[in-house]
C-alpha atoms as a PDB file:
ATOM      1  CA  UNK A   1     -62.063 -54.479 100.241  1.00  0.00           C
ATOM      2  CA  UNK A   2     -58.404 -54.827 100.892  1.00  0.00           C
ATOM      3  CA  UNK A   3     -57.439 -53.383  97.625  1.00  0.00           C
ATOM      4  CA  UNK A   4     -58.691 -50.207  99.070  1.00  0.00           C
ATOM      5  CA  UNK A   5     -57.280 -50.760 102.891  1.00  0.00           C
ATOM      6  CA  UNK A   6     -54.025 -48.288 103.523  1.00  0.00           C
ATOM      7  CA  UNK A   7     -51.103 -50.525 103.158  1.00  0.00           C
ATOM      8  CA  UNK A   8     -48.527 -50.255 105.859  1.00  0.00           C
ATOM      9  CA  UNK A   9     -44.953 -52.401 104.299  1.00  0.00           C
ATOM     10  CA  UNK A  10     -41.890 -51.702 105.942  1.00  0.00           C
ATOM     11  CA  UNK A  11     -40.611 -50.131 102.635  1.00  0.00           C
ATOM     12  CA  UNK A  12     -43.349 -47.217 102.912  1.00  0.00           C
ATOM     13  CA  UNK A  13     -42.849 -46.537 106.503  1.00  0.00           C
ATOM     14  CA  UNK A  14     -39.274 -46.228 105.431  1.00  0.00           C
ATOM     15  CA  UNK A  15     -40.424 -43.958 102.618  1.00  0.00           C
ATOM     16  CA  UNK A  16     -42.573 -42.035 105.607  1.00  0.00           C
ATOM     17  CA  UNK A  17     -39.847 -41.826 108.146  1.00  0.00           C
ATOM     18  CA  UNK A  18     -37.458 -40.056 104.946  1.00  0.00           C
ATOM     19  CA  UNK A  19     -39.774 -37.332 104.170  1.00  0.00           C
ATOM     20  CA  UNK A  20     -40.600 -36.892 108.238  1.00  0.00           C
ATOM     21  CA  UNK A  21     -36.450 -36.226 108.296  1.00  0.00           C
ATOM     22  CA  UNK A  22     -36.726 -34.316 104.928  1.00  0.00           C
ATOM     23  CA  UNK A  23     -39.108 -31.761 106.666  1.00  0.00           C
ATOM     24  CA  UNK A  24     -36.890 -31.156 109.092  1.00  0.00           C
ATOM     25  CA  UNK A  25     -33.662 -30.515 106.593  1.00  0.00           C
ATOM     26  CA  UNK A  26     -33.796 -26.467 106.468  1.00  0.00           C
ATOM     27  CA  UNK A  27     -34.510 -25.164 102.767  1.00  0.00           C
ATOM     28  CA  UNK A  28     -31.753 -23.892 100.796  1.00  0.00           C
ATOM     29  CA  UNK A  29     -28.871 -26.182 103.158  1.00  0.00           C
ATOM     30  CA  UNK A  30     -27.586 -27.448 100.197  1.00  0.00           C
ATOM     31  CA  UNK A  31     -26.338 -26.727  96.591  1.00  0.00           C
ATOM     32  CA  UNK A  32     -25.593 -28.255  93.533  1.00  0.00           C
ATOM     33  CA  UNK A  33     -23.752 -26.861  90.742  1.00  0.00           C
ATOM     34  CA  UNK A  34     -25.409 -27.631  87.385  1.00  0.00           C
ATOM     35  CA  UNK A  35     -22.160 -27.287  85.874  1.00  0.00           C
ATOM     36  CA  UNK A  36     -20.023 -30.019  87.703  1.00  0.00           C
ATOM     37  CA  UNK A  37     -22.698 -31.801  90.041  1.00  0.00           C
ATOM     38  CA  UNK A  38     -20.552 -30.712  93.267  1.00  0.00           C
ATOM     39  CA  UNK A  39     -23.322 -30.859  96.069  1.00  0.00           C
ATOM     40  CA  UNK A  40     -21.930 -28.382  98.960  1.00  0.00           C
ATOM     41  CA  UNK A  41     -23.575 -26.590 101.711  1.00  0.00           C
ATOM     42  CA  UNK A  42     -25.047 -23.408 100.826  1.00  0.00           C
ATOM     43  CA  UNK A  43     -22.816 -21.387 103.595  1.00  0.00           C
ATOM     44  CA  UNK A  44     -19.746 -22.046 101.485  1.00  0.00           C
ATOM     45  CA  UNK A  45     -21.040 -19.400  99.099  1.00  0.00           C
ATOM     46  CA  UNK A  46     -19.854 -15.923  99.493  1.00  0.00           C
ATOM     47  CA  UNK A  47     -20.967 -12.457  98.068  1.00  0.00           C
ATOM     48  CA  UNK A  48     -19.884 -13.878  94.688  1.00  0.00           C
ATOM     49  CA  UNK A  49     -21.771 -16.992  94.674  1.00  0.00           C
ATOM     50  CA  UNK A  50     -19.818 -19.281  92.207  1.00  0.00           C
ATOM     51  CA  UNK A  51     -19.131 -23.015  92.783  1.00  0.00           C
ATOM     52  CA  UNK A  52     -15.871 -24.041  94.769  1.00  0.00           C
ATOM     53  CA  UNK A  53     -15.221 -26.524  92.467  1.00  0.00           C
ATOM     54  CA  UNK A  54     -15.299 -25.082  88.751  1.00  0.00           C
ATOM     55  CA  UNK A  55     -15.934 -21.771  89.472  1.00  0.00           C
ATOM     56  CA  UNK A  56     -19.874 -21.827  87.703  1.00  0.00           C
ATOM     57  CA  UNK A  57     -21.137 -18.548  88.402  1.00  0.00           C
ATOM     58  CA  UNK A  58     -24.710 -18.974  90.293  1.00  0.00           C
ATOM     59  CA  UNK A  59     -26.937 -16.902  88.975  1.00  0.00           C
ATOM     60  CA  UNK A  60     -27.372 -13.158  91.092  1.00  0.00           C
ATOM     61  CA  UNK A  61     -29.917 -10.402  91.001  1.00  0.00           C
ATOM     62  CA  UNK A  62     -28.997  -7.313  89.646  1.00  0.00           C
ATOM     63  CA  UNK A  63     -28.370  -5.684  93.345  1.00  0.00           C
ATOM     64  CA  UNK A  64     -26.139  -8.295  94.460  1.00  0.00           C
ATOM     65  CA  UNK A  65     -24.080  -7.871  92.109  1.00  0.00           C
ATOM     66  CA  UNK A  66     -23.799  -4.567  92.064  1.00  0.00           C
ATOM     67  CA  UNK A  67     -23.197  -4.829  95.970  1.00  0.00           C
ATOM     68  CA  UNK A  68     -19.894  -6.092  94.998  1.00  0.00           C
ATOM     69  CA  UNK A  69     -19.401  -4.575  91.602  1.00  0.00           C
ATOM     70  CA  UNK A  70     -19.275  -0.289  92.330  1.00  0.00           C
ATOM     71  CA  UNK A  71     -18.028   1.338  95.184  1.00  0.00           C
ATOM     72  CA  UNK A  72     -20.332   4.059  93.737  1.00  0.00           C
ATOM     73  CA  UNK A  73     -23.422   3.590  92.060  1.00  0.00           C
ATOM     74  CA  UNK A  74     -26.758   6.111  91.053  1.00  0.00           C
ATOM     75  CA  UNK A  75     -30.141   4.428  89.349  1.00  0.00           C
ATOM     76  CA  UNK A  76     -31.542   6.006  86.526  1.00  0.00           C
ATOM     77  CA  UNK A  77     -34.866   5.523  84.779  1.00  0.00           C
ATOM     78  CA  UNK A  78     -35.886   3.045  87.603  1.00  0.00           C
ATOM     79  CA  UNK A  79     -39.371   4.178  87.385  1.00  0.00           C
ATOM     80  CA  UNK A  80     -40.237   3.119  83.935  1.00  0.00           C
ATOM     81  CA  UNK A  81     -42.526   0.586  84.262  1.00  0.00           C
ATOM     82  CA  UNK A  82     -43.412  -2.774  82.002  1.00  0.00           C
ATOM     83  CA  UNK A  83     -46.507  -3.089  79.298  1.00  0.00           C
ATOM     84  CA  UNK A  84     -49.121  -4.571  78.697  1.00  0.00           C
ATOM     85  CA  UNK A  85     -49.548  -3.876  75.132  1.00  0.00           C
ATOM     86  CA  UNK A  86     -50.676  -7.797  74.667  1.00  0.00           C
ATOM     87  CA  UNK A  87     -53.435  -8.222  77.417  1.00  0.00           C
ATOM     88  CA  UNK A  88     -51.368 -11.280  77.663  1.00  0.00           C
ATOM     89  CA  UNK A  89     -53.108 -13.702  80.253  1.00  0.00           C
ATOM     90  CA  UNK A  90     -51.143 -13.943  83.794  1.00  0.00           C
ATOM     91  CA  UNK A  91     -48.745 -11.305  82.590  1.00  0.00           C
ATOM     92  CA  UNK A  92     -49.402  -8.602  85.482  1.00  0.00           C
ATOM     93  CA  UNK A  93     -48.820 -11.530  88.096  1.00  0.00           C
ATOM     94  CA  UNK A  94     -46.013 -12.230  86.327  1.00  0.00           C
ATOM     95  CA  UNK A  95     -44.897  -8.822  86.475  1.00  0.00           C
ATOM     96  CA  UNK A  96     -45.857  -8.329  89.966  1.00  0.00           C
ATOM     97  CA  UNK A  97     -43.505 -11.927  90.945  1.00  0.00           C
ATOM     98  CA  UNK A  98     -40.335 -10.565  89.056  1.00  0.00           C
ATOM     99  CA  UNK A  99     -40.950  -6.989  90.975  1.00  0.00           C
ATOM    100  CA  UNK A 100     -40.973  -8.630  94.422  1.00  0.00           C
ATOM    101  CA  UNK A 101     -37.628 -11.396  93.872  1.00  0.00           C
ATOM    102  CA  UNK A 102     -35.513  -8.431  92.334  1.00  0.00           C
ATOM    103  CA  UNK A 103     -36.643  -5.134  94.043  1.00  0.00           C
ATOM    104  CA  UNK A 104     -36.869  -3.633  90.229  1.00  0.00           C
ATOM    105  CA  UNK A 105     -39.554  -2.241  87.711  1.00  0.00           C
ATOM    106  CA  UNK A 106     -37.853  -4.213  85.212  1.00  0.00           C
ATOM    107  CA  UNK A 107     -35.632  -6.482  84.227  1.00  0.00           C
ATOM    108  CA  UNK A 108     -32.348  -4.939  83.940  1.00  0.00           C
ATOM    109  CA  UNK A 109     -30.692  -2.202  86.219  1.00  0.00           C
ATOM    110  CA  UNK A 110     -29.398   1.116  84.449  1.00  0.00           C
ATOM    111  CA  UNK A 111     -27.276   3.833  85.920  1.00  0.00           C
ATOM    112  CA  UNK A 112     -24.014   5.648  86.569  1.00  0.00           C
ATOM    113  CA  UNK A 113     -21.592   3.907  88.469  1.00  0.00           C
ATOM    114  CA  UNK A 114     -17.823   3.647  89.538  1.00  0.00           C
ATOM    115  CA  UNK A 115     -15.770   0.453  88.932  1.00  0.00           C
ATOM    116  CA  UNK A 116     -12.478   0.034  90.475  1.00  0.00           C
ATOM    117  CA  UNK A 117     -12.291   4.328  90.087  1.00  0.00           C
ATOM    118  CA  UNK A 118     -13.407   4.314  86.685  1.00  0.00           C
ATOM    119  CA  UNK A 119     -17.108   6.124  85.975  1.00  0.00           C
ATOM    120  CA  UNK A 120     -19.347   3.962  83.652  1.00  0.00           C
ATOM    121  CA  UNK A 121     -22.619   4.067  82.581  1.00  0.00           C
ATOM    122  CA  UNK A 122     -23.834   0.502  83.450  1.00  0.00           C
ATOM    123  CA  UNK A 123     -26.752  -1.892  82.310  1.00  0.00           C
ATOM    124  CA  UNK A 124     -27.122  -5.403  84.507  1.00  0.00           C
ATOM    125  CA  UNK A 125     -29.912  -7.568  83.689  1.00  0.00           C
ATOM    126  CA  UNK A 126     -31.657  -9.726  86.407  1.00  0.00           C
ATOM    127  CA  UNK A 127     -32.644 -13.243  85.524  1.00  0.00           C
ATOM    128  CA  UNK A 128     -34.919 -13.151  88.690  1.00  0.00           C
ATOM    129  CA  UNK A 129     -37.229 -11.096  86.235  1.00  0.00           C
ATOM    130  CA  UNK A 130     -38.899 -13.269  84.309  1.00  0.00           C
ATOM    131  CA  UNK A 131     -35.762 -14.730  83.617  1.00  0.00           C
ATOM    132  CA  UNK A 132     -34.258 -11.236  82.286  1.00  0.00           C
ATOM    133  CA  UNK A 133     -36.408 -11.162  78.609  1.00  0.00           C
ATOM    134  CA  UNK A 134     -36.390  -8.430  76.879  1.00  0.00           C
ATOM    135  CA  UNK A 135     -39.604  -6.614  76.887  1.00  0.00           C
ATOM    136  CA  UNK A 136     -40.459  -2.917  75.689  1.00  0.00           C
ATOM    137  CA  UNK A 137     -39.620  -0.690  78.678  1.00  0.00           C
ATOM    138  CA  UNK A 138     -36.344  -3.186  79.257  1.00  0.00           C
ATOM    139  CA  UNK A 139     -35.312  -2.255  75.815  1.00  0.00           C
ATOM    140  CA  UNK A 140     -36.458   1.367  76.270  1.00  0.00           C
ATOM    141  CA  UNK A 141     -34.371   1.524  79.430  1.00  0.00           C
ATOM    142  CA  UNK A 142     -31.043   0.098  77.740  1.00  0.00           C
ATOM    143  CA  UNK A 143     -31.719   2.874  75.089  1.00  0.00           C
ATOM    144  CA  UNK A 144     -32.005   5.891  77.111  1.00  0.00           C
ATOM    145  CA  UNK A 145     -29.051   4.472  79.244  1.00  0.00           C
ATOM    146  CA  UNK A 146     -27.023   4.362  76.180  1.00  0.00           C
ATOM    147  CA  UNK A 147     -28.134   7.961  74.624  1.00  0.00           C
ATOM    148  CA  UNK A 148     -27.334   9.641  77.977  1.00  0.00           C
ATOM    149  CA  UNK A 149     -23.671   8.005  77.958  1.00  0.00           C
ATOM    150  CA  UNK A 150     -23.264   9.166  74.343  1.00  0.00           C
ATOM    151  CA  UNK A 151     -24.494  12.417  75.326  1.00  0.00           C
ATOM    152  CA  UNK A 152     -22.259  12.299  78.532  1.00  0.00           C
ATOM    153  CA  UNK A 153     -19.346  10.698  76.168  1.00  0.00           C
ATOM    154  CA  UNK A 154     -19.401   7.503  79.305  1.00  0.00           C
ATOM    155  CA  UNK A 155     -18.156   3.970  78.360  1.00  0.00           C
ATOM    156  CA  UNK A 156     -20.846   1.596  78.824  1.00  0.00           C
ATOM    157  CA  UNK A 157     -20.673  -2.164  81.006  1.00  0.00           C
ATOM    158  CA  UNK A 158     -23.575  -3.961  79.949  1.00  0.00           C
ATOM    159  CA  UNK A 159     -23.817  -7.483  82.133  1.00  0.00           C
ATOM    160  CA  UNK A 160     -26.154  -9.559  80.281  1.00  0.00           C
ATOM    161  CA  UNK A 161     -28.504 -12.237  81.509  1.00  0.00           C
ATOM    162  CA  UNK A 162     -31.687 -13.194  79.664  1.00  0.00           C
ATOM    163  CA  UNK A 163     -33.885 -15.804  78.411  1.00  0.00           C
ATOM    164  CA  UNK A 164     -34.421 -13.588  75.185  1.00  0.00           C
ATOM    165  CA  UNK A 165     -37.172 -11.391  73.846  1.00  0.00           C
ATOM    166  CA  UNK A 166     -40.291 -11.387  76.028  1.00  0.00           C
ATOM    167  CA  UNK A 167     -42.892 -13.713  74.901  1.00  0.00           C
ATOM    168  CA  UNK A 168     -46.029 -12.221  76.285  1.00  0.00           C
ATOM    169  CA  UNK A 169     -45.206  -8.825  74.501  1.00  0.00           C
ATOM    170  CA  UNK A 170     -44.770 -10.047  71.149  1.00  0.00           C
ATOM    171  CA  UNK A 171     -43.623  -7.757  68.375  1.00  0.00           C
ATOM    172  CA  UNK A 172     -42.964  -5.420  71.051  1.00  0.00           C
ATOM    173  CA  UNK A 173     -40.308  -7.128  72.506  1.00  0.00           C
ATOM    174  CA  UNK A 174     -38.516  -7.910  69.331  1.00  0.00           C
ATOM    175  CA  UNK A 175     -38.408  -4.199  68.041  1.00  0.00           C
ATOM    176  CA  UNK A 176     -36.422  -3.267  70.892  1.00  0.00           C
ATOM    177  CA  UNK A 177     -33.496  -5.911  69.524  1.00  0.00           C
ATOM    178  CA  UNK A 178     -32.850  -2.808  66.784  1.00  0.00           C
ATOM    179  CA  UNK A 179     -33.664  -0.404  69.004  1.00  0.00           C
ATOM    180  CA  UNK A 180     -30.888  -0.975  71.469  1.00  0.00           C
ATOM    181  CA  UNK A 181     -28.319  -1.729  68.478  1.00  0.00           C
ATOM    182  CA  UNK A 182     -29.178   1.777  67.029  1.00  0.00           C
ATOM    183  CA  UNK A 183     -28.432   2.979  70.094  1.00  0.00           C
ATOM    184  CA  UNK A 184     -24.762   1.299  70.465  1.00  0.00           C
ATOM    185  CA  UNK A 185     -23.871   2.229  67.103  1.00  0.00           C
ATOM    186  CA  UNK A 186     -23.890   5.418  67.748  1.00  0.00           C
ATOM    187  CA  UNK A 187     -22.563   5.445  71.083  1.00  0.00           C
ATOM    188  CA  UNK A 188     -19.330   3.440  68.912  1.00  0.00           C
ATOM    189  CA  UNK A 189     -19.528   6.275  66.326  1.00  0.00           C
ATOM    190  CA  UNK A 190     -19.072   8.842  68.724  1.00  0.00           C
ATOM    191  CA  UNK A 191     -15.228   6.757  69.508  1.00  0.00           C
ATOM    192  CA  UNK A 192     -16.567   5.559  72.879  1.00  0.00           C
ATOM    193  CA  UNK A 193     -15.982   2.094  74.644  1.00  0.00           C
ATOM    194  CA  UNK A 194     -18.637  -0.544  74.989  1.00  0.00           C
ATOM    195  CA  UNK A 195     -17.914  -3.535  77.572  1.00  0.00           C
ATOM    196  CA  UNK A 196     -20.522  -6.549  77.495  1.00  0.00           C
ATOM    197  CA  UNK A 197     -19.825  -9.204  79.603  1.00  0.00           C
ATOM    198  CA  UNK A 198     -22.294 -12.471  79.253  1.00  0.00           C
ATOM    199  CA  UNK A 199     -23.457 -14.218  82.649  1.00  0.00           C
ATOM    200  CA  UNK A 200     -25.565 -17.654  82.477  1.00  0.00           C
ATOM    201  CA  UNK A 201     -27.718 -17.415  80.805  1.00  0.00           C
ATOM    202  CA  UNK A 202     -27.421 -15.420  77.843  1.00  0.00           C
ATOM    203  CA  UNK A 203     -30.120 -16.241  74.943  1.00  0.00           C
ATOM    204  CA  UNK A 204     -32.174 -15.307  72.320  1.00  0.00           C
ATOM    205  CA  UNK A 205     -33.047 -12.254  71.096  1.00  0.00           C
ATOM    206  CA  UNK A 206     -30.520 -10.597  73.564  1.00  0.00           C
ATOM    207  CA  UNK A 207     -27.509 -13.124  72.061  1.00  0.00           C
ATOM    208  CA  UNK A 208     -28.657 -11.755  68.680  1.00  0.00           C
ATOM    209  CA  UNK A 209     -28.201  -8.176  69.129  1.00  0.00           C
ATOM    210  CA  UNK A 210     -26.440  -5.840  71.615  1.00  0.00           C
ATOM    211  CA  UNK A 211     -24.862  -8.853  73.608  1.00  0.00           C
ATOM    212  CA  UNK A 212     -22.930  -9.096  70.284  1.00  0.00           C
ATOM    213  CA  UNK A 213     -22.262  -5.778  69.832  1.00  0.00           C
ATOM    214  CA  UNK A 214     -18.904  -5.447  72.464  1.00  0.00           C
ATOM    215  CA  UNK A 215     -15.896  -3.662  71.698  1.00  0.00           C
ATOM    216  CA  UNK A 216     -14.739  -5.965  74.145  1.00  0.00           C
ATOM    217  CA  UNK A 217     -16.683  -9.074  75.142  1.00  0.00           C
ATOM    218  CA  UNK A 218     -16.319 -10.959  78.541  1.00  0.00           C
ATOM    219  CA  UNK A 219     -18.260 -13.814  79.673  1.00  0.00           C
ATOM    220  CA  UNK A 220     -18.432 -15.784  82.894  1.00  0.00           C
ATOM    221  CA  UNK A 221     -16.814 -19.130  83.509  1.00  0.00           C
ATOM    222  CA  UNK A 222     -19.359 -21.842  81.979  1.00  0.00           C
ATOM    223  CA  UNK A 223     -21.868 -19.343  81.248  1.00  0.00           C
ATOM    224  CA  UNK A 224     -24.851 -20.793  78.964  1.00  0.00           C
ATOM    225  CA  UNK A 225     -24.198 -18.388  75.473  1.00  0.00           C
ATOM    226  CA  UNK A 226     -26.898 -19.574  72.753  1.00  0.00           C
ATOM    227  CA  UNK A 227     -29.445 -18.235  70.015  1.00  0.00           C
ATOM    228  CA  UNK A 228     -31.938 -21.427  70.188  1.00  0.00           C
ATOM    229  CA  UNK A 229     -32.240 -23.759  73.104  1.00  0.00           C
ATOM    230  CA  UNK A 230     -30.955 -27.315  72.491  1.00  0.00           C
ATOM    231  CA  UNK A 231     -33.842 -29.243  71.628  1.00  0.00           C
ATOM    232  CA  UNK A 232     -35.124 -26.615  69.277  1.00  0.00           C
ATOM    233  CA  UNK A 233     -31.188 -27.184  67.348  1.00  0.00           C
ATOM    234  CA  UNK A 234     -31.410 -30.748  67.346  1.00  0.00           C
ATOM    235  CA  UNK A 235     -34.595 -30.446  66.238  1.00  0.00           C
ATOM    236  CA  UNK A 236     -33.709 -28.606  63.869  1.00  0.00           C
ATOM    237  CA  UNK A 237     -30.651 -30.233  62.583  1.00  0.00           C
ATOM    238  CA  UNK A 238     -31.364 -33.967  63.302  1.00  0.00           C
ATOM    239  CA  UNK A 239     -28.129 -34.116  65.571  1.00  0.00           C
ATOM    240  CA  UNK A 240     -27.360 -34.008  68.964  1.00  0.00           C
ATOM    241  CA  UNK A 241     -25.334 -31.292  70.367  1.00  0.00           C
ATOM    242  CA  UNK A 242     -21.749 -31.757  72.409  1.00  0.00           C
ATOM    243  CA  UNK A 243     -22.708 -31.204  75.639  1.00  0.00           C
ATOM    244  CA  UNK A 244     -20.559 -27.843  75.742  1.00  0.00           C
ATOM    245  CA  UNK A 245     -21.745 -26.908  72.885  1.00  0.00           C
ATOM    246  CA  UNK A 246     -22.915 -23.575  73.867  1.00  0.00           C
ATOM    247  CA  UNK A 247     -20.930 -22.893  77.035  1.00  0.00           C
ATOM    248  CA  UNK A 248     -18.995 -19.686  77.098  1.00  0.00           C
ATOM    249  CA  UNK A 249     -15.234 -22.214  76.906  1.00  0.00           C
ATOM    250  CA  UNK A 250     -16.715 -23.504  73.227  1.00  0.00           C
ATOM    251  CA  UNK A 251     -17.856 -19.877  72.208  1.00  0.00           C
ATOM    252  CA  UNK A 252     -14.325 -18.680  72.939  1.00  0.00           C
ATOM    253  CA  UNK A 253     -12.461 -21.151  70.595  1.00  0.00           C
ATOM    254  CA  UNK A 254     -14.746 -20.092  68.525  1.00  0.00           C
ATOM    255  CA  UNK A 255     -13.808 -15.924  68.385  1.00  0.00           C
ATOM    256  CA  UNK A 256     -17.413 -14.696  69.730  1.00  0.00           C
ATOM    257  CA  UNK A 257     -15.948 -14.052  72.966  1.00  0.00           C
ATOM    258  CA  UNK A 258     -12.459 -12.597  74.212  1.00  0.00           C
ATOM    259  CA  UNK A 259     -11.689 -13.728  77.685  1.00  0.00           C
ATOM    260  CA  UNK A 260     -13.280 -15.944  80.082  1.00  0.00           C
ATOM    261  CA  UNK A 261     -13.172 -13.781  83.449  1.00  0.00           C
ATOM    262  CA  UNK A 262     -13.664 -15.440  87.059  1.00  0.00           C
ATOM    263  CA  UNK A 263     -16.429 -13.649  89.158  1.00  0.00           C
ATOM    264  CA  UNK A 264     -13.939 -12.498  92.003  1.00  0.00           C
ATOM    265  CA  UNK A 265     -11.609 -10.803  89.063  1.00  0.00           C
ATOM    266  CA  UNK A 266     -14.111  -9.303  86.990  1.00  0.00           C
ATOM    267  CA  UNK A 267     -14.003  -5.535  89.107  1.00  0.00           C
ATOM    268  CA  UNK A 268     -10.601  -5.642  88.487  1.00  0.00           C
ATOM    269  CA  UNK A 269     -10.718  -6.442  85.310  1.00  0.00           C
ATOM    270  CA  UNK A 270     -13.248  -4.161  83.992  1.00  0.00           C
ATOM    271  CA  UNK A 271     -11.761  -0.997  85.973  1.00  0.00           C
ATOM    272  CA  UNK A 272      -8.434  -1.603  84.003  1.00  0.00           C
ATOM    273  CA  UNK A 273     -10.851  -1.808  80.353  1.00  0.00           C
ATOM    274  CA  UNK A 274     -12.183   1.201  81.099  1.00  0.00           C
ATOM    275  CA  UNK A 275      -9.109   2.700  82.124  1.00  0.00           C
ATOM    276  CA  UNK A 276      -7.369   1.565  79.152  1.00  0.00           C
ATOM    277  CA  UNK A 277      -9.600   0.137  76.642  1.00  0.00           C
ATOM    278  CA  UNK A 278     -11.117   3.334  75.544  1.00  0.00           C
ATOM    279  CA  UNK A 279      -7.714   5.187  74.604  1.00  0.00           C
ATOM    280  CA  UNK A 280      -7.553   5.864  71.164  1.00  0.00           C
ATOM    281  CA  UNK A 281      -4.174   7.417  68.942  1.00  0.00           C
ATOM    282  CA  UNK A 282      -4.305  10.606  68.149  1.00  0.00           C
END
């Protein structure tokens, strides 16, 4: 029957001949920033990776940016290894995935480093890790990270990128919120610094406890900086959100944050903090 027969119009051999061309179009050519819609070849990105029009940060593993970040840098606790307290479904493969994009055992890096000359203990979490959550042996790293710089009386740089708590851990994952804070607050009461600066994204769980725990907080120009997701808000509140609603410009009006810092000046910035920001009157 001709309903059945393969149909050959001149708009699907047009359709044909654009996906022929789109296979040969090398993945990755192209960008678009999901702040400003700019579409840009990729080679126009350097080691800092932010757009050329607006400055969005694109999001980087944890070793990238420390590439650019430390002239100096040692890794500490990098053998702790994730849970599986759960026997959550998928969750090793999961595990395995986030392992293999980010070269880590976990979602967020942890060790001593030196920033523009200054010595720091320093936490960045990868969003290439199942999108940075916070699961039991992240949280456990953060903590022991933050004991040995209280012990070692070391400021602390904590770059923060997560999707929150870790779903397939449950409970687990949430404990480690007051974990972490328990941690910081005693790091504070022992009169030493403690530098968070938020990166996009920066959600959840993490948003609700040591991401809002800086002496000093930074964030990164248009940086997503939320509890709840949109819809669940709206939702929530029968309204619809401004769209910047929870980019890092509206949090700053708002006193959660203190400066908005461009990628390329954030060394800079952070070696004078922890040259300065830590001096206290006698």
């Amino acid at each position: 029957m001709r309903l059945f027969e393969k149909r050959n119009t001149i708009s699907e051999r047009h359709v044909k001949a654009n996906k022929r061309a789109e296979d040969l179009v090398p993945s990755g050519l192209m960008q678009r920033c999901p702040n400003c819609g700019l579409e840009f070849f990729s080679s126009r990105l350097d080691k800092y990776k932010t757009c050329p029009d607006c400055d969005y940060g694109f999001r980087l593993t944890a070793k990238e940016r420390l590439a650019w970040l430390c002239e100096e840098s040692e890794e500490w606790f990098k053998d702790i290894q994730p849970s599986d307290p759960l026997h959550f479904p998928n969750y090793e493969a999961k595990v395995a995935a986030g392992k293999k994009k980010t070269g880590l055992n976990e979602a967020v890096w942890t060790g001593l480093a030196k920033i523009g000359g200054q010595e720091t203990a320093l936490a960045i979490m990868d969003p290439f890790f199942i999108m940075g959550s916070l699961g039991q042996m992240t949280g456990e790293k953060l903590t022991r990270l933050i004991e040995a710089a209280t012990e070692k009386r070391l400021p602390i740089v904590v770059f923060t990128a997560s999707g929150g708590a870790r779903m397939q851990e449950g409970i687990y994952s949430l404990m480690q919120m007051a974990k972490v804070v328990n941690a910081v607050n005693r790091h504070k009461a022992a009169g030493l610094l403690y530098l968070v600066v938020l990166t996009d994204p920066t959600t959840g769980g993490v948003t609700a406890s040591f991401a809002s725990e800086g002496d000093i907080t930074l964030a990164e120009a248009h940086a997503m900086v939320a509890f709840a997701g949109r819809r669940v808000i709206e939702q929530t509140i029968h309204e619809q959100l401004p769209k910047d609603a929870q980019r890092a410009e509206t949090v700053l009006k708002h006193g959660f944050i203190d400066r908005i810092v461009l990628r390329q000046e954030e060394k800079g910035t952070l070696a004078w903090l922890l040259k300065y920001g830590g001096m206290q009157d006698d």
